[in-house]
N, C-alpha and C. Protein backbone atom coordinates (compact mmCIF):
# COMPACT_ATOMS: atom_id res chain seq x y z
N UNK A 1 108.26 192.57 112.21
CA UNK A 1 109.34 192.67 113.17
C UNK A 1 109.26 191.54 114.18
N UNK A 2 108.02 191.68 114.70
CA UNK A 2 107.57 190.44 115.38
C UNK A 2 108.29 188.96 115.13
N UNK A 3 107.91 188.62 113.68
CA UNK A 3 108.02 187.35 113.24
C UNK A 3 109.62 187.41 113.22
N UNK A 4 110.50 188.18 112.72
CA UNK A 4 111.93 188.68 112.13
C UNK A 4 112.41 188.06 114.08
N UNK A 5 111.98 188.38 114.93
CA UNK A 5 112.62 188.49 116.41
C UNK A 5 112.20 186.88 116.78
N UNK A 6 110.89 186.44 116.79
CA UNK A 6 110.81 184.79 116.66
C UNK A 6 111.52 184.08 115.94
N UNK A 7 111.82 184.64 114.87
CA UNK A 7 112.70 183.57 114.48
C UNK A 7 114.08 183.28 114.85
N UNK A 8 114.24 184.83 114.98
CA UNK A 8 115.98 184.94 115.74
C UNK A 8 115.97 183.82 116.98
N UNK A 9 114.90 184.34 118.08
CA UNK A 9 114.86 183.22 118.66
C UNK A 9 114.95 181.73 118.80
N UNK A 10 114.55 181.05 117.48
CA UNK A 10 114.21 180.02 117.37
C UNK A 10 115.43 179.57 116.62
N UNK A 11 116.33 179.72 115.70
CA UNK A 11 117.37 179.86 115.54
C UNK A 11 118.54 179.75 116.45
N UNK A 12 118.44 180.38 117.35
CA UNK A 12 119.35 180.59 118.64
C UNK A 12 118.89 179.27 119.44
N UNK A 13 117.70 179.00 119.59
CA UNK A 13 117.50 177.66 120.51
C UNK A 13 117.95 176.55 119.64
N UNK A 14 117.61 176.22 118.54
CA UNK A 14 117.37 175.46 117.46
C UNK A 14 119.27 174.75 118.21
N UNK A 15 120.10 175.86 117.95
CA UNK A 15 121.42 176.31 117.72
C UNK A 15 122.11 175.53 119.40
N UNK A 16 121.60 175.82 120.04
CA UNK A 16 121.57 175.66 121.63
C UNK A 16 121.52 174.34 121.53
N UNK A 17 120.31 173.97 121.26
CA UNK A 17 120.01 172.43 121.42
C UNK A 17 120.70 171.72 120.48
N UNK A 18 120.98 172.45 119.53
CA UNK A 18 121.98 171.04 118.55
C UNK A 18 123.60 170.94 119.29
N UNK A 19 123.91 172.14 119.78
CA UNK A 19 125.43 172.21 120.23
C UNK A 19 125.10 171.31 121.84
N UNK A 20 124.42 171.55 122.75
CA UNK A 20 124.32 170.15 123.39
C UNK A 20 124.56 169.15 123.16
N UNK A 21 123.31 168.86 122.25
CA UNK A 21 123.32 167.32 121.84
C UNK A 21 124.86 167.18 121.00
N UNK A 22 125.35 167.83 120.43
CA UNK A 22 126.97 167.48 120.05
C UNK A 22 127.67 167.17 121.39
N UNK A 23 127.75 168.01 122.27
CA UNK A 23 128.98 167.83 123.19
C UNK A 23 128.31 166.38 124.50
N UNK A 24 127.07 165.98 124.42
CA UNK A 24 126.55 165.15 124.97
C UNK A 24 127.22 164.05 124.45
N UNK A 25 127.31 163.91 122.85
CA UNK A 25 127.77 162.56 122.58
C UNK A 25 128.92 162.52 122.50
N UNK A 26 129.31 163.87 122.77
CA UNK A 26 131.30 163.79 122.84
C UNK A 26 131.91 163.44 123.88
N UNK A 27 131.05 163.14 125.01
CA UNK A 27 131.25 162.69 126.12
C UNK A 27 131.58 161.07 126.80
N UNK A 28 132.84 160.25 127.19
CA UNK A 28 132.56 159.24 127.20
C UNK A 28 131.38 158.61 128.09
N UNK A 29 131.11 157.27 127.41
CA UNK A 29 130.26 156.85 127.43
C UNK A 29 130.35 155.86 128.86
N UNK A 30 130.23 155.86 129.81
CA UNK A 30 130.36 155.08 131.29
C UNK A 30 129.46 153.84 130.98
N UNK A 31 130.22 152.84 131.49
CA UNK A 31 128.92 151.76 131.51
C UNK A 31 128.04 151.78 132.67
N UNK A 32 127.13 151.01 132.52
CA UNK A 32 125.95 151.68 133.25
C UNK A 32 125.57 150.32 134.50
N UNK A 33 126.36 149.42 134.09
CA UNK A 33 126.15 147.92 134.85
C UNK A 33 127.33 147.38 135.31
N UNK A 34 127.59 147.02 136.20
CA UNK A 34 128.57 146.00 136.84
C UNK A 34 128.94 144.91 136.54
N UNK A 35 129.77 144.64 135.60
CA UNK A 35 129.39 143.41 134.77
C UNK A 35 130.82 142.20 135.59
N UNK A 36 130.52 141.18 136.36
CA UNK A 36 131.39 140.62 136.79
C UNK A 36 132.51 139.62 135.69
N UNK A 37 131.97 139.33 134.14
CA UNK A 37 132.29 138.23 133.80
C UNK A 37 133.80 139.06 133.12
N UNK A 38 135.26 138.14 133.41
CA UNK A 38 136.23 138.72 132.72
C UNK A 38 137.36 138.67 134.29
N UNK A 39 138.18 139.12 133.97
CA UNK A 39 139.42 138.58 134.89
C UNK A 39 139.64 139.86 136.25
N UNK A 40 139.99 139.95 137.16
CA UNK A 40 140.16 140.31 137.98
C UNK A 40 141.49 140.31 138.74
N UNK A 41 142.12 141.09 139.70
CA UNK A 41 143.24 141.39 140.31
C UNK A 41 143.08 141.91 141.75
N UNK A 42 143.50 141.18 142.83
CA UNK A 42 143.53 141.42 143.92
C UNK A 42 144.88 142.04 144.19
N UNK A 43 144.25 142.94 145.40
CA UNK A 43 146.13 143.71 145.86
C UNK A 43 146.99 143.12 146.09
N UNK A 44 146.71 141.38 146.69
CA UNK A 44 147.87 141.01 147.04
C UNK A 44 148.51 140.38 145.64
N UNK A 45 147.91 140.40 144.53
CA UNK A 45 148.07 139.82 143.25
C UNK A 45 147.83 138.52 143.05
N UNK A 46 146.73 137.98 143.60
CA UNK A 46 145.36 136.78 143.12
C UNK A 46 144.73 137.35 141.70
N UNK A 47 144.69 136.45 141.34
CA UNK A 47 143.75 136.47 139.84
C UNK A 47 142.59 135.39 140.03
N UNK A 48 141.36 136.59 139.58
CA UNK A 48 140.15 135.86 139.55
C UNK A 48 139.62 135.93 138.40
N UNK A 49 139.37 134.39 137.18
CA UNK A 49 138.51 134.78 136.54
C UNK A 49 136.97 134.02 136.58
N UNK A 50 136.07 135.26 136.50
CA UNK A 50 134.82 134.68 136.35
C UNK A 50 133.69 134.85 135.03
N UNK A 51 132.83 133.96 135.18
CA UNK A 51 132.40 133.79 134.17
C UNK A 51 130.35 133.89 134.52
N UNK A 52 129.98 134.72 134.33
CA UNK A 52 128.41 135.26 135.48
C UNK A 52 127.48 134.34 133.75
N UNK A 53 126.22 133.56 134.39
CA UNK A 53 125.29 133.14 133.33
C UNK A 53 123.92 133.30 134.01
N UNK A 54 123.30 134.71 134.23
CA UNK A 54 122.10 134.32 134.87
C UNK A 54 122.84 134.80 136.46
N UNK A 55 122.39 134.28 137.57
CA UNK A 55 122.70 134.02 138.59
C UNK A 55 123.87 133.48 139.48
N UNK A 56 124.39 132.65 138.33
CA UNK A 56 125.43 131.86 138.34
C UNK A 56 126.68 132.23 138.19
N UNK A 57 128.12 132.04 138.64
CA UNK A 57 129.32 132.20 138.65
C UNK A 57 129.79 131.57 138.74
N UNK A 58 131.01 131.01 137.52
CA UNK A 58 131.93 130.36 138.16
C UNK A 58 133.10 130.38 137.53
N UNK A 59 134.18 130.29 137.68
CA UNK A 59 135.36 130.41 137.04
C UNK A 59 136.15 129.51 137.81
N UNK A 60 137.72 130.45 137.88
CA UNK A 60 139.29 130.01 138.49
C UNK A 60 139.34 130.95 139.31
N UNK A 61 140.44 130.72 140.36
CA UNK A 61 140.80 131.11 141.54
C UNK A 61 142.56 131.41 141.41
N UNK A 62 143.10 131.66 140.80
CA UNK A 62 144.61 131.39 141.07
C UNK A 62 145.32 132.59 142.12
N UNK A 63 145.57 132.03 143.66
CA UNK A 63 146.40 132.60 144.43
C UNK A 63 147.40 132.85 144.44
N UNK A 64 147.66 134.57 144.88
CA UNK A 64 149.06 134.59 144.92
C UNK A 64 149.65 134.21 146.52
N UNK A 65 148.69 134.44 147.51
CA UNK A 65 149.16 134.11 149.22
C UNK A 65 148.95 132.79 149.21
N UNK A 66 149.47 132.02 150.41
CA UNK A 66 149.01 130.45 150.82
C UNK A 66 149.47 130.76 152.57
N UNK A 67 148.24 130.12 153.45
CA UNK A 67 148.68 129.98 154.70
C UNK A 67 149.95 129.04 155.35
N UNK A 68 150.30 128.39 154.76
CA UNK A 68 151.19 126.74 154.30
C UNK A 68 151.49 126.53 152.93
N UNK A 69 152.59 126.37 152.79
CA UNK A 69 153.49 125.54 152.01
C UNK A 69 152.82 124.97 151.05
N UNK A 70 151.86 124.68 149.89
CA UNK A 70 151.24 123.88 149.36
C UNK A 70 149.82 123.92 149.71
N UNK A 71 149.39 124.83 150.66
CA UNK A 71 147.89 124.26 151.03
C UNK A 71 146.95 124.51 149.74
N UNK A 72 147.42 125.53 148.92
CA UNK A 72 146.21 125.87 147.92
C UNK A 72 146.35 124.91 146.82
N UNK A 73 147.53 123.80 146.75
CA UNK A 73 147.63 122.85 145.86
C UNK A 73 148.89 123.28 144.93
N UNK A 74 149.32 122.73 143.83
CA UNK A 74 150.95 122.21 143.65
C UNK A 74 150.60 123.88 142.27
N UNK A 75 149.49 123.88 141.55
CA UNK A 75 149.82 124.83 140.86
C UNK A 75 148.73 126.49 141.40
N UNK A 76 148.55 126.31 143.01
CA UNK A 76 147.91 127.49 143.11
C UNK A 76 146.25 128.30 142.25
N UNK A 77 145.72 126.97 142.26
CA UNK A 77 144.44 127.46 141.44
C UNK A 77 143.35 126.40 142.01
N UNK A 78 142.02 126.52 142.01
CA UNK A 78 140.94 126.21 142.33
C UNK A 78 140.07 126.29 141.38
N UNK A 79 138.89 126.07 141.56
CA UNK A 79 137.43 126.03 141.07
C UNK A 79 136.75 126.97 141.63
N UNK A 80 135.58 127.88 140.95
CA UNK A 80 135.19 129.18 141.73
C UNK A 80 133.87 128.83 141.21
N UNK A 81 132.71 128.31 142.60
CA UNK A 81 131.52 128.44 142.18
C UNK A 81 130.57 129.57 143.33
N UNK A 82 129.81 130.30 142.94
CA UNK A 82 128.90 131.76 143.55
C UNK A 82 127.82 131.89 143.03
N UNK A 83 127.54 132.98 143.33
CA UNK A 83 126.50 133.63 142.73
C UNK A 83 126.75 135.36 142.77
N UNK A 84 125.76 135.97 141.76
CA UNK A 84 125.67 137.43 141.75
C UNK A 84 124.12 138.00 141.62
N UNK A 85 124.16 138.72 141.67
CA UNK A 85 122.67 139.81 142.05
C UNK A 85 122.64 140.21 140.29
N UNK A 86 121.16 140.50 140.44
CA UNK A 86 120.89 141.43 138.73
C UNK A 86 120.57 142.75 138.92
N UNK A 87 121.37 143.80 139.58
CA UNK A 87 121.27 144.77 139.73
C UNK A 87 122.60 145.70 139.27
N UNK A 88 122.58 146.77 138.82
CA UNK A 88 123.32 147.54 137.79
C UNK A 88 124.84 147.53 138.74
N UNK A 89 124.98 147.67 140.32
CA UNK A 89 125.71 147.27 140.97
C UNK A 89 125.70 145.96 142.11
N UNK A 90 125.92 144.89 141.52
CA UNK A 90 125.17 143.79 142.23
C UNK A 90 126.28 142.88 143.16
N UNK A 91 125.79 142.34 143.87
CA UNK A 91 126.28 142.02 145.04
C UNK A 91 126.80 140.59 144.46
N UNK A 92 127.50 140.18 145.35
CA UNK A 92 128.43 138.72 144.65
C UNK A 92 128.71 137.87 146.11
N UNK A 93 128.64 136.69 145.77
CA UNK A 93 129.32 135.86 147.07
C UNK A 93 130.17 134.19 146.20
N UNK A 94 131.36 133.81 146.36
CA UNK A 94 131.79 132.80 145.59
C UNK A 94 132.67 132.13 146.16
N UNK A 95 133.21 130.95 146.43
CA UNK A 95 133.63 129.85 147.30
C UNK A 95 134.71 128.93 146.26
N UNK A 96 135.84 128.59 147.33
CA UNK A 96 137.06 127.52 146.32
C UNK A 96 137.05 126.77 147.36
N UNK A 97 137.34 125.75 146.63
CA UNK A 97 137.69 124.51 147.61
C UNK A 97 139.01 124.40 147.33
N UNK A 98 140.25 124.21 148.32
CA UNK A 98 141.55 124.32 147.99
C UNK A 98 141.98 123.06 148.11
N UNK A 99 143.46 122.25 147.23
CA UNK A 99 143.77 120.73 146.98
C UNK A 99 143.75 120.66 148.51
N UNK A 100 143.82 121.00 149.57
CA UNK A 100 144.72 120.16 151.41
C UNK A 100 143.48 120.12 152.28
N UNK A 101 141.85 120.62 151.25
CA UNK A 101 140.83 120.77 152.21
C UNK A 101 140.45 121.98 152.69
N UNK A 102 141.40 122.71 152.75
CA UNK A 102 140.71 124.15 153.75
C UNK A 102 139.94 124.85 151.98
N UNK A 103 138.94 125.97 152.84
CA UNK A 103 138.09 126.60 151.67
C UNK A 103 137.60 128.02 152.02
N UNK A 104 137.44 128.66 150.83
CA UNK A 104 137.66 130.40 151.20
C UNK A 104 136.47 130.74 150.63
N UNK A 105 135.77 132.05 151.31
CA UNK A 105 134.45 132.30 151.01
C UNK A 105 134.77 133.42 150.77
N UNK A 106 134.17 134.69 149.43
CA UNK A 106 134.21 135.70 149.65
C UNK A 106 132.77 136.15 149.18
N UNK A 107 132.20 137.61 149.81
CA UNK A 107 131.09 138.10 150.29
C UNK A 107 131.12 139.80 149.56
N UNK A 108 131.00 140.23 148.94
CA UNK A 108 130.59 141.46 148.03
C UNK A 108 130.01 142.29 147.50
N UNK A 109 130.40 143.39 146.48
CA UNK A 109 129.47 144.17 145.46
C UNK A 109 130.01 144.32 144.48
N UNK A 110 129.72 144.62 143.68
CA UNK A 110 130.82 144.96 142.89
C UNK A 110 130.60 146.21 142.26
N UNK A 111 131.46 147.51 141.97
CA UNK A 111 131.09 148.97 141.82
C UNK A 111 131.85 149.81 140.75
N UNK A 112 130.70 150.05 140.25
CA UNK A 112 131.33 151.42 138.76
C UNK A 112 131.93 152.05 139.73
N UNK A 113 133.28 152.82 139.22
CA UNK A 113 134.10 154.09 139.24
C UNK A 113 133.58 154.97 138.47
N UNK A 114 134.47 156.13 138.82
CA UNK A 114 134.31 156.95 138.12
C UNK A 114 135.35 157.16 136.79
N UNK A 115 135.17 157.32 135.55
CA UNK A 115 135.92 156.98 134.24
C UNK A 115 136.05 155.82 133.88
N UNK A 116 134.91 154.97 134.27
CA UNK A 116 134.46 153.75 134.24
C UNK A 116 135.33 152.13 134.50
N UNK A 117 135.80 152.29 135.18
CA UNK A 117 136.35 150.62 135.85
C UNK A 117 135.41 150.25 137.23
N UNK A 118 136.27 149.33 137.16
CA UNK A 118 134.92 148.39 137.95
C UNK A 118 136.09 147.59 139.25
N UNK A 119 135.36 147.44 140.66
CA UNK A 119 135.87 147.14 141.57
C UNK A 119 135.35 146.34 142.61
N UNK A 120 135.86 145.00 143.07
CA UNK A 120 134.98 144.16 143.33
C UNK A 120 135.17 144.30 145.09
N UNK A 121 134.78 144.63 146.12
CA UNK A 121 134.60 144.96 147.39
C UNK A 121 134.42 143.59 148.14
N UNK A 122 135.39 142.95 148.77
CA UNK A 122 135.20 141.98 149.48
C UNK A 122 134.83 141.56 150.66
N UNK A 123 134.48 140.95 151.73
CA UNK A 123 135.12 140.31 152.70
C UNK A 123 135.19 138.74 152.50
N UNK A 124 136.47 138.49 153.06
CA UNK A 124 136.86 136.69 152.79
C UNK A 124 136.72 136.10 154.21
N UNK A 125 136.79 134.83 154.15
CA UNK A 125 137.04 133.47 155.24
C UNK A 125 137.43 132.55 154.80
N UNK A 126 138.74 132.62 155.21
CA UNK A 126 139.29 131.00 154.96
C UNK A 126 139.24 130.03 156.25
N UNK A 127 138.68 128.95 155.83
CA UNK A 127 138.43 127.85 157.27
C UNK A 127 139.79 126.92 156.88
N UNK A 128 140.76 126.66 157.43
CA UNK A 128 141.38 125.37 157.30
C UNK A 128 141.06 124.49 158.28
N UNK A 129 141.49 123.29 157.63
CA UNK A 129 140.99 122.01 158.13
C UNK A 129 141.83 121.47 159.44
N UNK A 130 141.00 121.40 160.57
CA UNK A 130 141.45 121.21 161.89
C UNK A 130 141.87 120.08 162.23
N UNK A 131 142.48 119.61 163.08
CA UNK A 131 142.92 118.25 163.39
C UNK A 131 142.33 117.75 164.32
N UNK A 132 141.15 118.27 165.35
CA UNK A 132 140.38 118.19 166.12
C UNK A 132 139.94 119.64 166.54
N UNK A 133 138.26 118.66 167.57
CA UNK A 133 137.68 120.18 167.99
C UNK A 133 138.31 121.22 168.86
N UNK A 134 139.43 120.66 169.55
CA UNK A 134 140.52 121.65 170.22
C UNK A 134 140.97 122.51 169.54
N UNK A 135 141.63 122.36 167.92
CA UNK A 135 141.85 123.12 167.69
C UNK A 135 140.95 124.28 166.61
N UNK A 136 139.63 123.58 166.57
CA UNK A 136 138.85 124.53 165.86
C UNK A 136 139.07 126.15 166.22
N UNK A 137 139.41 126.79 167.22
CA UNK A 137 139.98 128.73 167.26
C UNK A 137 140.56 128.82 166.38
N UNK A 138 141.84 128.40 166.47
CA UNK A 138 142.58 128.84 165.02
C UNK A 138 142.84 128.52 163.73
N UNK A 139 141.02 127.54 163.43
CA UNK A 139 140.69 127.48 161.78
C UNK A 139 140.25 127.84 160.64
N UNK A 140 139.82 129.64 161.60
CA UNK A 140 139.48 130.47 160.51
C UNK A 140 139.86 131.70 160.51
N UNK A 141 140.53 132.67 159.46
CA UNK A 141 140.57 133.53 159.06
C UNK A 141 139.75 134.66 158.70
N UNK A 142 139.74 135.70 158.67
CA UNK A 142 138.91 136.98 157.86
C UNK A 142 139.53 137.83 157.82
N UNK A 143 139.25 138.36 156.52
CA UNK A 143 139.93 139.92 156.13
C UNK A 143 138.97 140.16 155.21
N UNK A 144 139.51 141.44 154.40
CA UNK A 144 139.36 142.20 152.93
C UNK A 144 140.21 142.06 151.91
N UNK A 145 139.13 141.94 150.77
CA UNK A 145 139.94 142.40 149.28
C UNK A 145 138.73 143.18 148.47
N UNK A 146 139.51 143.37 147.75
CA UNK A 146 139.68 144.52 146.40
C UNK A 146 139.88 143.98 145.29
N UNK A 147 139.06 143.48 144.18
CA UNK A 147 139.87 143.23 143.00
C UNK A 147 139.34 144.63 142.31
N UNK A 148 140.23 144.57 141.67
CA UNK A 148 139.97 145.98 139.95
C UNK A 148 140.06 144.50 139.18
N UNK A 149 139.30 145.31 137.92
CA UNK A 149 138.74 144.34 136.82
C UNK A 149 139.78 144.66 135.71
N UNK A 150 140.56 143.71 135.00
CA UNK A 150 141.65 143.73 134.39
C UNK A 150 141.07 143.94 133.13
N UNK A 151 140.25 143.16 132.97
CA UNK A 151 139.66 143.07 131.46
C UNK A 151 139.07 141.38 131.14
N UNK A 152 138.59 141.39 129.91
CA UNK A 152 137.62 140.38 129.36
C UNK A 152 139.00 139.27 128.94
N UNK A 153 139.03 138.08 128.89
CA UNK A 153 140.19 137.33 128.35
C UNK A 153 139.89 136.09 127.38
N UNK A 154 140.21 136.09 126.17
CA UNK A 154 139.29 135.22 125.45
C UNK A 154 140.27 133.99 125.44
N UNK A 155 139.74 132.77 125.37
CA UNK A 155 139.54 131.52 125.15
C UNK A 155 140.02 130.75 126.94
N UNK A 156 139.24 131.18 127.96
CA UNK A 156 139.32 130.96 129.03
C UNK A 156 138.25 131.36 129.88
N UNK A 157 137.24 130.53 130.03
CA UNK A 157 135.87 130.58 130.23
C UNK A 157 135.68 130.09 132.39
N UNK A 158 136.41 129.35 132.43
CA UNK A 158 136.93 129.45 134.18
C UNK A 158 136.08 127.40 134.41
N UNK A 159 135.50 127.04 133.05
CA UNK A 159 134.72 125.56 133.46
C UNK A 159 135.87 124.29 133.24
């Protein structure tokens, strides 16, 4: 009787643990890292793509704002060189130099969601280029952005 009731038991766990492990892998799968490399979208609708090797970042910049008429240059795009952290949510900082001289810094993390997208947490500075030290007060800017990560984009590497 003994043995007849152990086994029931063992059966029943056996049973337990396999129906877990089913609904475990039925579960989507979240990524587990912050992965910066692939295109990006700011609220005001800037597109960033970057391209992470190691430490390294660098891609395109294409703006959708301009402080002036032309300042970011005739087709609105830059050069994007930074850096990022090697940590599963890692921190980011990356810099454009714009065609009229002025240049924008942004300062970050970048963070899993939940149902897995990814969101890049900013603060920016744009310095434009002064015409003297008088008017250095009103040559720099700061705010926030936000990109969400659009997706990976192939044959556009940001060099």
């Amino acid at each position: 009787m003994r043995s007849l009731v152990f086994c029931g038991c063992f059966c029943v766990f056996v049973f337990v643990l396999g129906a877990a492990q089913l609904f475990a892998e039925q579960e989507p799968k979240q990524a587990k890292h912050c992965n910066v490399t692939g295109q990006w979208r700011s609220e005001q609708g800037s597109v960033l793509q970057l391209t992470s090797t190691g430490p390294e970042v660098r891609g395109v910049y294409h703006t959708a704002v301009e402080t002036a008429l032309g300042a970011s240059g005739c087709n609105r795009e830059s050069k994007v060189v930074g850096v990022v952290g090697d940590c599963p949510q890692p921190t980011i900082a990356f810099s454009v130099l714009w065609a009229k001289g002025s240049c924008s810094s942004w300062v970050g993390q970048c963070f899993l969601l939940p149902g897995g997208g990814q969101v890049l947490k900013t603060l920016w500075m744009l310095r434009s280029v002064a015409e003297s030290s008088l008017d250095n007060w009103e040559s720099t800017r700061l705010g926030e952005d936000q990109f969400m990560f659009v997706g990976h984009v192939e044959g556009r590497d940001g060099h």
